[in-house]
C-alpha atoms as a PDB file:
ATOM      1  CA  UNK A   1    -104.906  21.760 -82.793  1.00  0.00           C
ATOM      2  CA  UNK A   2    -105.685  23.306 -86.587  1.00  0.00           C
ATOM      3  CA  UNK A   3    -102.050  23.992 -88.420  1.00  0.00           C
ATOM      4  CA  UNK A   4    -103.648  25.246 -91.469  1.00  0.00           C
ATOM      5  CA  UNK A   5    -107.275  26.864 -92.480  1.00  0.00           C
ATOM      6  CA  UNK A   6    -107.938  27.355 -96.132  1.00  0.00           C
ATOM      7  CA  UNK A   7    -110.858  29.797 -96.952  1.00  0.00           C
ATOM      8  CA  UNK A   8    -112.412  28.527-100.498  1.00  0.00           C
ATOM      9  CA  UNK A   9    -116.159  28.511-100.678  1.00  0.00           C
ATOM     10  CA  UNK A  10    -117.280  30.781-102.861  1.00  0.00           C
ATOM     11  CA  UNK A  11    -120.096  31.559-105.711  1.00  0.00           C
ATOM     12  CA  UNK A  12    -120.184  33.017-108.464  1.00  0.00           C
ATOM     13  CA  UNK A  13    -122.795  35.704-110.339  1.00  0.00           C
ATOM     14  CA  UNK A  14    -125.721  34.735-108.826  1.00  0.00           C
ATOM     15  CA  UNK A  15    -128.354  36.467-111.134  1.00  0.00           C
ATOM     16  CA  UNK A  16    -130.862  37.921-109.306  1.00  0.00           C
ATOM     17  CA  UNK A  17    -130.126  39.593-105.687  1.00  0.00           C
ATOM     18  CA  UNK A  18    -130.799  37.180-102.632  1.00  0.00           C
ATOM     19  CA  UNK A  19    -129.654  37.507 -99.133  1.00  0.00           C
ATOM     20  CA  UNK A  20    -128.313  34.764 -96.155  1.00  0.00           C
ATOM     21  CA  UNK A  21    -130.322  34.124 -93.802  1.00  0.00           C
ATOM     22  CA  UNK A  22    -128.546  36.467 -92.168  1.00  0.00           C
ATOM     23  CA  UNK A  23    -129.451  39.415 -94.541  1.00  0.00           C
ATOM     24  CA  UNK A  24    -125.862  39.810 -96.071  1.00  0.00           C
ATOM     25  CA  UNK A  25    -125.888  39.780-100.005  1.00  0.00           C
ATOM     26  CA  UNK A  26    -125.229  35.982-100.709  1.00  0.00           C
ATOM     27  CA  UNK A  27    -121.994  36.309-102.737  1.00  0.00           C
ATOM     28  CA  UNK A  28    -120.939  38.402-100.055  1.00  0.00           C
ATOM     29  CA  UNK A  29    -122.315  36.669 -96.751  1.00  0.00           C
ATOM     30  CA  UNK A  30    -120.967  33.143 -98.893  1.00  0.00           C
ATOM     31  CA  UNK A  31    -117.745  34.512 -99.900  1.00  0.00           C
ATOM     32  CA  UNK A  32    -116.402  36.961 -97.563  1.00  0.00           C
ATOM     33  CA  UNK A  33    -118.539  36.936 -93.976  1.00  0.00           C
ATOM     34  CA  UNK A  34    -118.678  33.452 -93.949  1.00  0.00           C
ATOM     35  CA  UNK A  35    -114.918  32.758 -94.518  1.00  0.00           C
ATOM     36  CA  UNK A  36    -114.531  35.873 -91.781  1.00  0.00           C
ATOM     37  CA  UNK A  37    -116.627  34.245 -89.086  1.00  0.00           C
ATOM     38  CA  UNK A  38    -115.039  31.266 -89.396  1.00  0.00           C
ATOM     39  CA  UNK A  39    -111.601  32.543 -89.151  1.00  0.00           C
ATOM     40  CA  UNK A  40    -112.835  34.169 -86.062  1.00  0.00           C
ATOM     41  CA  UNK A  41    -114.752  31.175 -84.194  1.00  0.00           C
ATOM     42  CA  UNK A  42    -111.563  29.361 -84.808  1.00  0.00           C
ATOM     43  CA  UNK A  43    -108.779  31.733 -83.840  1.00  0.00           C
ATOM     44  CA  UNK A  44    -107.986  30.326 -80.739  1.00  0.00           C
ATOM     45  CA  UNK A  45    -107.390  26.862 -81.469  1.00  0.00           C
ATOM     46  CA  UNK A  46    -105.170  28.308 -84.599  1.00  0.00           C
ATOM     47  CA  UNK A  47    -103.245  30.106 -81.739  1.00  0.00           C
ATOM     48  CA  UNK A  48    -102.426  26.875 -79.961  1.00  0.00           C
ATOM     49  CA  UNK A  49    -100.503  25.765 -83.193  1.00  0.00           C
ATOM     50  CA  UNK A  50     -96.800  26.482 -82.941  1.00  0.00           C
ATOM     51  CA  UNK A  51     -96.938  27.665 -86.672  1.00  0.00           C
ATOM     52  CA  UNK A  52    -100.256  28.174 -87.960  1.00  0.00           C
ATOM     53  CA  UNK A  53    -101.843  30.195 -91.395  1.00  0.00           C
ATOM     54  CA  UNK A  54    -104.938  31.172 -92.378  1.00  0.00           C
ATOM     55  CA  UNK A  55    -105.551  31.053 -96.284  1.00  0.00           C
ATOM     56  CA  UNK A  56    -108.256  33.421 -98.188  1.00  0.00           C
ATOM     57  CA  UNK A  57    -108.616  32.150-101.758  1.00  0.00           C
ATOM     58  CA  UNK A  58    -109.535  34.974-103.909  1.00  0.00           C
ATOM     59  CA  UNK A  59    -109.541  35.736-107.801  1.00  0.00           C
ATOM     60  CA  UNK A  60    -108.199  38.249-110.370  1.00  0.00           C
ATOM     61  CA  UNK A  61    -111.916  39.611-110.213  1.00  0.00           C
ATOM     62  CA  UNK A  62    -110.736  42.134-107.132  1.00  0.00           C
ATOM     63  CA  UNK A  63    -108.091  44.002-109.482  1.00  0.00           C
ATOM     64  CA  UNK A  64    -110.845  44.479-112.223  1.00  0.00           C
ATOM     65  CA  UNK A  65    -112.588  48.321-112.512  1.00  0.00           C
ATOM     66  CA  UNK A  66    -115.403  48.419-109.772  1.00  0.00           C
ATOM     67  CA  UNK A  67    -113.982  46.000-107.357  1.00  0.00           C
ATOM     68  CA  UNK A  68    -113.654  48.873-104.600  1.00  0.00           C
ATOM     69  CA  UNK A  69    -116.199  48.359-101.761  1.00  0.00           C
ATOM     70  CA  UNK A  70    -118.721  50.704-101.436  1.00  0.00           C
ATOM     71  CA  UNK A  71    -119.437  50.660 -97.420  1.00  0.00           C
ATOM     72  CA  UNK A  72    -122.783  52.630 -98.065  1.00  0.00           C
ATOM     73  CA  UNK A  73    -124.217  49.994 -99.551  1.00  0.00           C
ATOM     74  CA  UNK A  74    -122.351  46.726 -98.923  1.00  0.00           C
ATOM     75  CA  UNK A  75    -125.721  44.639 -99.487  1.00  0.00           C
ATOM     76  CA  UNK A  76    -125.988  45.967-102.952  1.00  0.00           C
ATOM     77  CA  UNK A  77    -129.539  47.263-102.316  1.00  0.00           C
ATOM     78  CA  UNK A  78    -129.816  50.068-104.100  1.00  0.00           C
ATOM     79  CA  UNK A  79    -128.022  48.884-107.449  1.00  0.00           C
ATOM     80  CA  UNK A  80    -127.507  45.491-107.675  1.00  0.00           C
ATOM     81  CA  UNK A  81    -124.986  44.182-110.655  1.00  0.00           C
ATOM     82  CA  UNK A  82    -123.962  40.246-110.026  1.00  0.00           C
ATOM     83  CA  UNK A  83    -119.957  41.002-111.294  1.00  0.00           C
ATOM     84  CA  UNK A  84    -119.970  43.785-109.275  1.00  0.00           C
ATOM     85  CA  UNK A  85    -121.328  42.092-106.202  1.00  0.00           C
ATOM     86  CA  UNK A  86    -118.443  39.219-106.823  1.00  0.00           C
ATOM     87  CA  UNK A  87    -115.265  41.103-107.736  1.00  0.00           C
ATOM     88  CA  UNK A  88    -116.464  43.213-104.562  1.00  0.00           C
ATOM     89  CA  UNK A  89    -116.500  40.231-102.373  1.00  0.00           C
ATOM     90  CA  UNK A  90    -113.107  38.898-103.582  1.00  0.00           C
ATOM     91  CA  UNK A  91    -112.074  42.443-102.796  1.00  0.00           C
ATOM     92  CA  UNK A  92    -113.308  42.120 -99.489  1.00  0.00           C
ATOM     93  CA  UNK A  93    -111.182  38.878 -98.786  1.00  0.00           C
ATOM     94  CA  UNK A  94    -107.678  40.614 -99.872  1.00  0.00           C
ATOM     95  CA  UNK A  95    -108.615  43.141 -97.821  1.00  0.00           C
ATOM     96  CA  UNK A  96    -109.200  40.944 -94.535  1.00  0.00           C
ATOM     97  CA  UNK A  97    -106.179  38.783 -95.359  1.00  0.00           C
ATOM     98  CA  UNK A  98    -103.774  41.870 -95.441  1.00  0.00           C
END
């Protein structure tokens, strides 16, 4: 069984925008998605743990001005800024662990 997962990949102001293979943003799809998914894939053997947590490591980025999400354009496509993107997807992680 898995006691404890700790969520800590992350990057950091990538300059130019690029996508995951997947099509997500990459500090998005590399800092939130990917720490989502695998908190999902591994639920179940978390659940067989008699006392189990999950960890999301985020930064002070998510309280700064212009962390909100906007949900019309989570893949930055129309205005992409790499802070924004980041303090975004460390938004996006405090808002999955709560």
């Amino acid at each position: 069984h898995i006691d404890y997962l700790i969520n800590n990949a992350g990057v950091m102001l990538v300059p130019k925008r690029t996508t995951t293979d997947e099509g997500f943003e990459f500090q998005m799809g590399v800092n939130h998605f990917g720490h989502f998914y695998l908190s999902y894939l591994l639920i179940d053997e978390l659940k067989k743990a008699e006392f189990f947590r999950i960890i999301n490591v985020s930064s002070k980025a998510n309280t700064r001005s212009g962390s909100s999400i906007d949900f019309d354009d989570i893949h930055y496509q129309h205005s992409y800024k790499p802070f924004v993107a980041y303090q975004r997807s460390k938004m996006a992680n405090v808002l999955f662990t709560k």
